[in-house]
Protein backbone atom coordinates (compact mmCIF):
# COMPACT_ATOMS: atom_id res chain seq x y z
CA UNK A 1 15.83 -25.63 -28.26
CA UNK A 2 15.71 -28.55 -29.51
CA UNK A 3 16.99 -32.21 -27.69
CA UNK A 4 21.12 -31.89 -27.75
CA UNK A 5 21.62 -35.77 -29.58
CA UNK A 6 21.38 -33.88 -33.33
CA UNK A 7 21.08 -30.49 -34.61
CA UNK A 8 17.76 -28.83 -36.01
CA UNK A 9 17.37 -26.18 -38.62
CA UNK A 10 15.25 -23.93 -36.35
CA UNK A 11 18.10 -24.18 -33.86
CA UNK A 12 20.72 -23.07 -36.14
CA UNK A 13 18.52 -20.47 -38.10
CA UNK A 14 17.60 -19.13 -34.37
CA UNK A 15 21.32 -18.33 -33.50
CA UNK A 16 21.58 -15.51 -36.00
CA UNK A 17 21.02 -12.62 -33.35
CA UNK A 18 23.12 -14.58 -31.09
CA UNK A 19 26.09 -14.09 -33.30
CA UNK A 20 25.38 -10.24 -32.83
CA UNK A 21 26.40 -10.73 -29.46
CA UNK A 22 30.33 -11.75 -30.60
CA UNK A 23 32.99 -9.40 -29.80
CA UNK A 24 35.51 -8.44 -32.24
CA UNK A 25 34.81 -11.34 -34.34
CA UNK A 26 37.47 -12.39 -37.25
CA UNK A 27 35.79 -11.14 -40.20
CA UNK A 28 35.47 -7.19 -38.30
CA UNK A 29 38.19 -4.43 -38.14
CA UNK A 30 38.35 -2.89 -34.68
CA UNK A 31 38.54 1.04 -34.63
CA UNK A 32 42.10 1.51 -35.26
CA UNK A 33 43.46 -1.25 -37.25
CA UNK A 34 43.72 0.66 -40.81
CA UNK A 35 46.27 3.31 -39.47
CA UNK A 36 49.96 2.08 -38.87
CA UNK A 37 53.16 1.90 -40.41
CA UNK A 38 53.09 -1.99 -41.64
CA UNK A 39 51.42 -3.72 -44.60
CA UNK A 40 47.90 -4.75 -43.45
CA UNK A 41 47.54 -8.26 -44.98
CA UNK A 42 43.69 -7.48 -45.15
CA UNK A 43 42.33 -6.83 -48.94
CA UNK A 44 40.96 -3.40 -49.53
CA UNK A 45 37.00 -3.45 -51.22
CA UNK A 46 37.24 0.41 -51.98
CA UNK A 47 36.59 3.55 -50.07
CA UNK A 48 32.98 4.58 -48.67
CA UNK A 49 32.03 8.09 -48.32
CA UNK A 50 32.39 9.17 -44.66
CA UNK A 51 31.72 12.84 -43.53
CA UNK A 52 32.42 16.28 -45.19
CA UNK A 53 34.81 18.87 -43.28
CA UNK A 54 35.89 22.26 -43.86
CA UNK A 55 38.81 22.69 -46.03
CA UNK A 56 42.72 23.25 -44.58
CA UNK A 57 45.57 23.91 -46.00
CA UNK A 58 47.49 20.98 -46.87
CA UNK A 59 44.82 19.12 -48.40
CA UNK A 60 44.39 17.86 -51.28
CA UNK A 61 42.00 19.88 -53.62
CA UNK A 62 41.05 16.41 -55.36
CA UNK A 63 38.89 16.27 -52.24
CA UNK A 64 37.40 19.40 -52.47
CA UNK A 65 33.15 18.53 -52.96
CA UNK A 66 32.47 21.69 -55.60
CA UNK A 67 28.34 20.72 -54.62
CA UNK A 68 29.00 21.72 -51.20
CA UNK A 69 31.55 24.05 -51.78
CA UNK A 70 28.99 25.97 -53.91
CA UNK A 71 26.14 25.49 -51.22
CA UNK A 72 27.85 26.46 -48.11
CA UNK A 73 29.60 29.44 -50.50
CA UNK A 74 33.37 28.25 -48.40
CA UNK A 75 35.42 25.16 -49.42
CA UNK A 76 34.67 21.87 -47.86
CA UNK A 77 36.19 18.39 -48.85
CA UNK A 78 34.66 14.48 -48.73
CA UNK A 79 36.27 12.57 -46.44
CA UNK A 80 36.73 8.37 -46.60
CA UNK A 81 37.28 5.65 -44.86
CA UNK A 82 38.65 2.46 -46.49
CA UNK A 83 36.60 -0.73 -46.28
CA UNK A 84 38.39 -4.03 -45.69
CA UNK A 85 37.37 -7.50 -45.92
CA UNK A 86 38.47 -10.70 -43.97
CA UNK A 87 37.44 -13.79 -46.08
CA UNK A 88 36.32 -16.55 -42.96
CA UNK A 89 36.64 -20.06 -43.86
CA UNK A 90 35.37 -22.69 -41.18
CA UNK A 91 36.22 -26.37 -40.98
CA UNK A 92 33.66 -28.44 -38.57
CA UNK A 93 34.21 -31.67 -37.79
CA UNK A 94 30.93 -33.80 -37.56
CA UNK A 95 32.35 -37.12 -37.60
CA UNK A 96 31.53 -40.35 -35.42
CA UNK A 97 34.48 -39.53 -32.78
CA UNK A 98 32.18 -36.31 -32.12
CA UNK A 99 29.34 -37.64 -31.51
CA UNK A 100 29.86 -38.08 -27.83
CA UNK A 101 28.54 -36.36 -24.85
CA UNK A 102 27.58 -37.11 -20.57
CA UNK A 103 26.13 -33.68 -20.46
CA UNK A 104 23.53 -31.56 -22.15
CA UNK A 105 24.78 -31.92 -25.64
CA UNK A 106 26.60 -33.98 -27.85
CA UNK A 107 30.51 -32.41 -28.54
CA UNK A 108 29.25 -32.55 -32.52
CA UNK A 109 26.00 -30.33 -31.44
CA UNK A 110 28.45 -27.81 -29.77
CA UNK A 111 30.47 -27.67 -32.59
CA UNK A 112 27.69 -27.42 -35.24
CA UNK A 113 26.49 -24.29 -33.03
CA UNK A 114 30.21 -22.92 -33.10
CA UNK A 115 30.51 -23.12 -36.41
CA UNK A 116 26.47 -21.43 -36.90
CA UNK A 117 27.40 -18.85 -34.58
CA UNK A 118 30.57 -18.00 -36.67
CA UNK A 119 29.02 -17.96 -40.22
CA UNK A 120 26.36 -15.82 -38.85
CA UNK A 121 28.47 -13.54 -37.47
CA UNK A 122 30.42 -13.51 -40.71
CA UNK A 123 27.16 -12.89 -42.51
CA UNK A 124 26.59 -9.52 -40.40
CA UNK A 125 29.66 -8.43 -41.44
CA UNK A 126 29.32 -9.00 -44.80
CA UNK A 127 32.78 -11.10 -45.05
CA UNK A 128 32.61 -13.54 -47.89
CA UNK A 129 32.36 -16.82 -46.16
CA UNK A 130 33.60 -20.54 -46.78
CA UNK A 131 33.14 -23.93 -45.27
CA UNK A 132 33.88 -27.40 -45.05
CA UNK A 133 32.05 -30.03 -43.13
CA UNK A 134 33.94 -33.42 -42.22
CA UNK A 135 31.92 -36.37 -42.44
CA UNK A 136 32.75 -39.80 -41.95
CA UNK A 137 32.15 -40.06 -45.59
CA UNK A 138 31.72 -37.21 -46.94
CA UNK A 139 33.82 -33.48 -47.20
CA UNK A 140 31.35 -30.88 -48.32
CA UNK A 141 33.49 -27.96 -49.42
CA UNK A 142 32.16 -24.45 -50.07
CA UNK A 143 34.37 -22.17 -51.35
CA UNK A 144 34.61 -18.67 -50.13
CA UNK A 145 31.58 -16.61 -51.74
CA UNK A 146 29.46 -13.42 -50.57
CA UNK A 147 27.99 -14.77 -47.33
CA UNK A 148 23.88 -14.10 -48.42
CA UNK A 149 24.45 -16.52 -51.07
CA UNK A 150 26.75 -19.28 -48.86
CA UNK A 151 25.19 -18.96 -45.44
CA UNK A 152 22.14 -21.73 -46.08
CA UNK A 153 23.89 -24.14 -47.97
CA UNK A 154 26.87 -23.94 -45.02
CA UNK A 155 24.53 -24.20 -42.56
CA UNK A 156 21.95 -26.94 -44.48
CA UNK A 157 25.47 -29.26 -44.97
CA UNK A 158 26.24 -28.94 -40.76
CA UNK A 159 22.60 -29.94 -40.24
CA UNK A 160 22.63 -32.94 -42.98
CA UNK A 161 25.94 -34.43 -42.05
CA UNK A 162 25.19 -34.23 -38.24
CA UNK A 163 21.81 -36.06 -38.64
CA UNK A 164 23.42 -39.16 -40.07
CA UNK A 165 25.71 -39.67 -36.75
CA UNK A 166 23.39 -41.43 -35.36
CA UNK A 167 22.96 -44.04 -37.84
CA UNK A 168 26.86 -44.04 -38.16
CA UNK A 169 26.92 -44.73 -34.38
CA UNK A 170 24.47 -48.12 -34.53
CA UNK A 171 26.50 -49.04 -37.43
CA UNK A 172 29.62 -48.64 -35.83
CA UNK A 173 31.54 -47.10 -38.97
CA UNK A 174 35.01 -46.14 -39.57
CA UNK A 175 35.95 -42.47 -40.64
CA UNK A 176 37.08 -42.78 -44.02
CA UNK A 177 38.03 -38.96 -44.10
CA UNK A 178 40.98 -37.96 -41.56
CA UNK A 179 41.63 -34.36 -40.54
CA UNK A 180 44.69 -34.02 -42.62
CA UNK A 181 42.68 -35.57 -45.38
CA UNK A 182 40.25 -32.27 -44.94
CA UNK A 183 43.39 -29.75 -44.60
CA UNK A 184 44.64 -30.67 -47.53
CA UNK A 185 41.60 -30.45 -49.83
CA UNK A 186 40.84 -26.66 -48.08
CA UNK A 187 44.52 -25.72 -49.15
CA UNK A 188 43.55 -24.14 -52.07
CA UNK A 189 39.99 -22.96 -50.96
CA UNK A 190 41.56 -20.30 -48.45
CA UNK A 191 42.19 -16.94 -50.12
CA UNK A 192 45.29 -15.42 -48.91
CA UNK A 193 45.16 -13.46 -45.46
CA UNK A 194 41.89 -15.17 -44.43
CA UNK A 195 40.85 -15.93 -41.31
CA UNK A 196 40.42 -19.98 -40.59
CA UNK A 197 38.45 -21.44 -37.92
CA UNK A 198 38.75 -25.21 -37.50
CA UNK A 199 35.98 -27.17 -34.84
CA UNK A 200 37.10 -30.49 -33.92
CA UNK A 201 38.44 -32.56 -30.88
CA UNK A 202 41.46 -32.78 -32.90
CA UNK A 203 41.78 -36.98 -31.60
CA UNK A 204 43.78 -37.52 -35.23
CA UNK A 205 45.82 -34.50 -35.16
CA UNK A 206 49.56 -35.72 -36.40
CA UNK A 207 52.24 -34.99 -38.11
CA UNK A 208 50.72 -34.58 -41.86
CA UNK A 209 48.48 -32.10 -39.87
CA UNK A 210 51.21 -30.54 -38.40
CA UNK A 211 52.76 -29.90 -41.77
CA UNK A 212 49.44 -28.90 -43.49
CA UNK A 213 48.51 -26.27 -40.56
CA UNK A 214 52.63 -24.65 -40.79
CA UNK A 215 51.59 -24.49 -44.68
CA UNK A 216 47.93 -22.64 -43.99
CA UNK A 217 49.34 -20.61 -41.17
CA UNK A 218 52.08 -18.69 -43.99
CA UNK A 219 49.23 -17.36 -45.95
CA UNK A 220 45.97 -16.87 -42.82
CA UNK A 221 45.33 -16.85 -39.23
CA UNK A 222 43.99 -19.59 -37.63
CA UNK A 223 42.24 -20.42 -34.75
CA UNK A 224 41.61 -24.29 -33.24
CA UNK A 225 38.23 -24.69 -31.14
CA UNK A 226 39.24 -27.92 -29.51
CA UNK A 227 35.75 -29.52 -28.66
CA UNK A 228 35.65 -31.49 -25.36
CA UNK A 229 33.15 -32.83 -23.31
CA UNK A 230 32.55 -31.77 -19.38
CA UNK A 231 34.09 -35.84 -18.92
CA UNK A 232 37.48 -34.80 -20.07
CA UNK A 233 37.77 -31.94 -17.43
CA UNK A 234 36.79 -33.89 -14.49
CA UNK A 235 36.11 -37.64 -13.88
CA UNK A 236 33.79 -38.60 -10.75
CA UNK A 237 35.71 -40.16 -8.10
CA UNK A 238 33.43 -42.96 -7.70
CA UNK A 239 30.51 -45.15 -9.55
CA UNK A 240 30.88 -46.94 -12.47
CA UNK A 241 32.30 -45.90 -16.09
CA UNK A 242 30.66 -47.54 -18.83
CA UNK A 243 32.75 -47.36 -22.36
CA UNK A 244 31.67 -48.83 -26.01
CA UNK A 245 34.00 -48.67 -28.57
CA UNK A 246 34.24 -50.40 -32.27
CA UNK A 247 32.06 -53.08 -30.62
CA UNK A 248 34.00 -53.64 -27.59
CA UNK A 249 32.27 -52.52 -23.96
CA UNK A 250 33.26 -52.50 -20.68
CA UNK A 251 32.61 -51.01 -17.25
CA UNK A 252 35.02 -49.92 -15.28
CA UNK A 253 34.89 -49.21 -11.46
CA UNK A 254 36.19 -45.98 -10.48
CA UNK A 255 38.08 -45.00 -7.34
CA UNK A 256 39.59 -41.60 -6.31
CA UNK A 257 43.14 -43.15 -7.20
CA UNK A 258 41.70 -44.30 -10.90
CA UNK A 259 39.85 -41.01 -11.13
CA UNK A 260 43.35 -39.22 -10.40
CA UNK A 261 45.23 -41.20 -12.83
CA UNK A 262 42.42 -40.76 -15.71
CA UNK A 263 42.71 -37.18 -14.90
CA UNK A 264 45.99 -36.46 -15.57
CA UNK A 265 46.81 -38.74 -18.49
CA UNK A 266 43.70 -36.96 -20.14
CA UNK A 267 45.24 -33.27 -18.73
CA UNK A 268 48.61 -34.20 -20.20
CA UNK A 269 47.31 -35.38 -24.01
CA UNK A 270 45.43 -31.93 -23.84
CA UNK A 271 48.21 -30.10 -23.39
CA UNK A 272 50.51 -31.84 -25.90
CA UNK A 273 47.80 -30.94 -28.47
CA UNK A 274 47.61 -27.73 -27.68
CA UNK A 275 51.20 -26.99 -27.64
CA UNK A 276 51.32 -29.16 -30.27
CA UNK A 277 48.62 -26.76 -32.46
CA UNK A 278 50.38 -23.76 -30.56
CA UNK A 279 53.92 -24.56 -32.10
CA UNK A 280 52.92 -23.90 -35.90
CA UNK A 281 51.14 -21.15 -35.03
CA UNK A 282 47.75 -21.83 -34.22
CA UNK A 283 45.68 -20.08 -31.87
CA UNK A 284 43.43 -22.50 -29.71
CA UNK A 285 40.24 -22.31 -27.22
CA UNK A 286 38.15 -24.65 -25.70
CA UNK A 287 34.55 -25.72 -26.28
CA UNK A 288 33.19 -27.53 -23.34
CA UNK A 289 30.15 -29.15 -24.63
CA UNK A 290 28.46 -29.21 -21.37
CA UNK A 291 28.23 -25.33 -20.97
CA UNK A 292 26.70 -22.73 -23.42
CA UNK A 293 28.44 -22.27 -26.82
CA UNK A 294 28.21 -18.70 -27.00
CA UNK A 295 29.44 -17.46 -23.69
CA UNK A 296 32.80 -19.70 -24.28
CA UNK A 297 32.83 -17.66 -27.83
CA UNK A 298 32.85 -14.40 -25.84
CA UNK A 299 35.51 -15.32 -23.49
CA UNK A 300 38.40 -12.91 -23.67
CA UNK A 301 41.66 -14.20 -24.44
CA UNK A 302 44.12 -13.27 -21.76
CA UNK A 303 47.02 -13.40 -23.54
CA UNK A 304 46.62 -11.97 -26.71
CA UNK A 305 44.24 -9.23 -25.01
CA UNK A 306 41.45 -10.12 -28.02
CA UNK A 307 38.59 -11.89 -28.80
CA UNK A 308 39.21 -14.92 -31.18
């Protein structure tokens, strides 16, 4: 593939049977799910044509297939199974706070692959599809659509948007678009009962977030890939730590003690976020842009027993 600093077209294109490999992703219906005595919140496309069986008593004569009744000279009835769709919406964040990474790829690459793997997969299921991708200018928005038509000009926005962070980064620019700037435009993008997947670090999450998220969570399900790099899970305990940041560097000598301190204050602002996230609802994994994408993707959540 290509080098991790941007994304490439190829790279993205190439994930497509990758996103075969998903488990249980949120646009598909495990074996199962249609039978029960609740609502499903899930929007029914019609009824496909499953099998023929012999007829019983008890059922309805509506059923009854007179083509093969008259063939097979005994009655026989159609049988169907309902067809569902999930409408997937993704938000990807692909601003300048992103573009960050001490290992293999940049934490905007990983979450441009995330967000490729996802579309694909909802474009093998044939769930209508929607995106938005966060620049530090710019919010493209796609509504929800049939995913053959959406899937290109998703993927062709992740690609365009990520390419300019490196021009952002010499220039040293300001976001001018915030995360709860990008909630609040998708509000009324997200059909009801959706399923919404948002990529990010999550560094500006607040409290118009917070409110924005409690809103979105009423009507979908949603599911926070908090984006980290392999430096926020362990510091080395010695060397040298060089920062630059809104045109202020600095190097910092690290010692076991420092390393330990680092550790934890980064440890504890994780975990406020994700409880944080967690409180209105929100499902959240991790994205460690060091390691694979699509391995992290397949991990099995042990406490809601699913996949995503």
């Amino acid at each position: 593939m290509s080098p991790p600093l941007t994304l490439e077209m190829a790279d993205l294109m190439a994930l497509a049977g990758d996103a075969q490999r998903l488990d249980n992703p949120p646009g598909q219906i495990p074996p199962g799910a249609l039978t029960g005595e609740r609502v499903s919140r899930q929007q029914g496309r019609g009824l496909n044509f499953d099998s023929l069986r012999r007829y019983q008593p008890g059922d309805d004569v509506r059923l009854i297939d007179w083509k093969a009744t008259a063939r097979l000279r005994s009655p026989w009835i159609r049988l169907y199974n309902e067809e569902r769709e999930r409408p997937v919406f993704i938000l990807v964040d692909q601003r300048l706070d992103m573009y960050f990474g001490t290992r293999c790829q940049m934490k905007s690459v990983a979450a441009g692959y995330t967000a490729a793997l996802l579309a694909w997969r909802s474009w093998h299921d044939g769930d209508r599809l929607g995106c938005a991708v966060l620049g530090d200018d710019e919010l493209a928005l796609h509504p929800c659509r049939a995913p053959k038509r959406n899937l290109m000009p998703i993927l062709n926005d992740i690609q365009r948007l990520n390419a300019l962070l490196p021009d952002h980064y010499a220039q040293d620019r300001p976001s001018k678009i915030s995360l709860a700037d990008a909630l609040q435009r998708i509000v009324t993008l997200l059909p009801s009962g959706s399923w919404l997947g948002i990529i990010s670090d999550f560094h500006d999450l607040d409290a118009h977030c917070d409110a924005v998220l409690a809103h979105l969570r009423r009507r979908c399900d949603i599911t926070a890939f908090v984006t980290l790099d392999d430096l926020h899970r362990r510091l080395p305990a010695q060397g040298k730590l060089s920062a630059y940041y809104q045109q202020v560097s600095s190097v910092i000598p690290l010692s076991a003690t420092l390393s330990d301190r680092i550790n934890q204050r980064v440890t504890e602002r994780l975990s406020l976020q994700q409880r944080r996230l967690q409180r209105v609802g929100v499902t959240v994994k991790t994205i460690v842009s060091g390691l694979p994408v699509l391995p992290q993707l397949q991990q099995e959540d042990a406490h809601a027993g699913k996949r995503f």
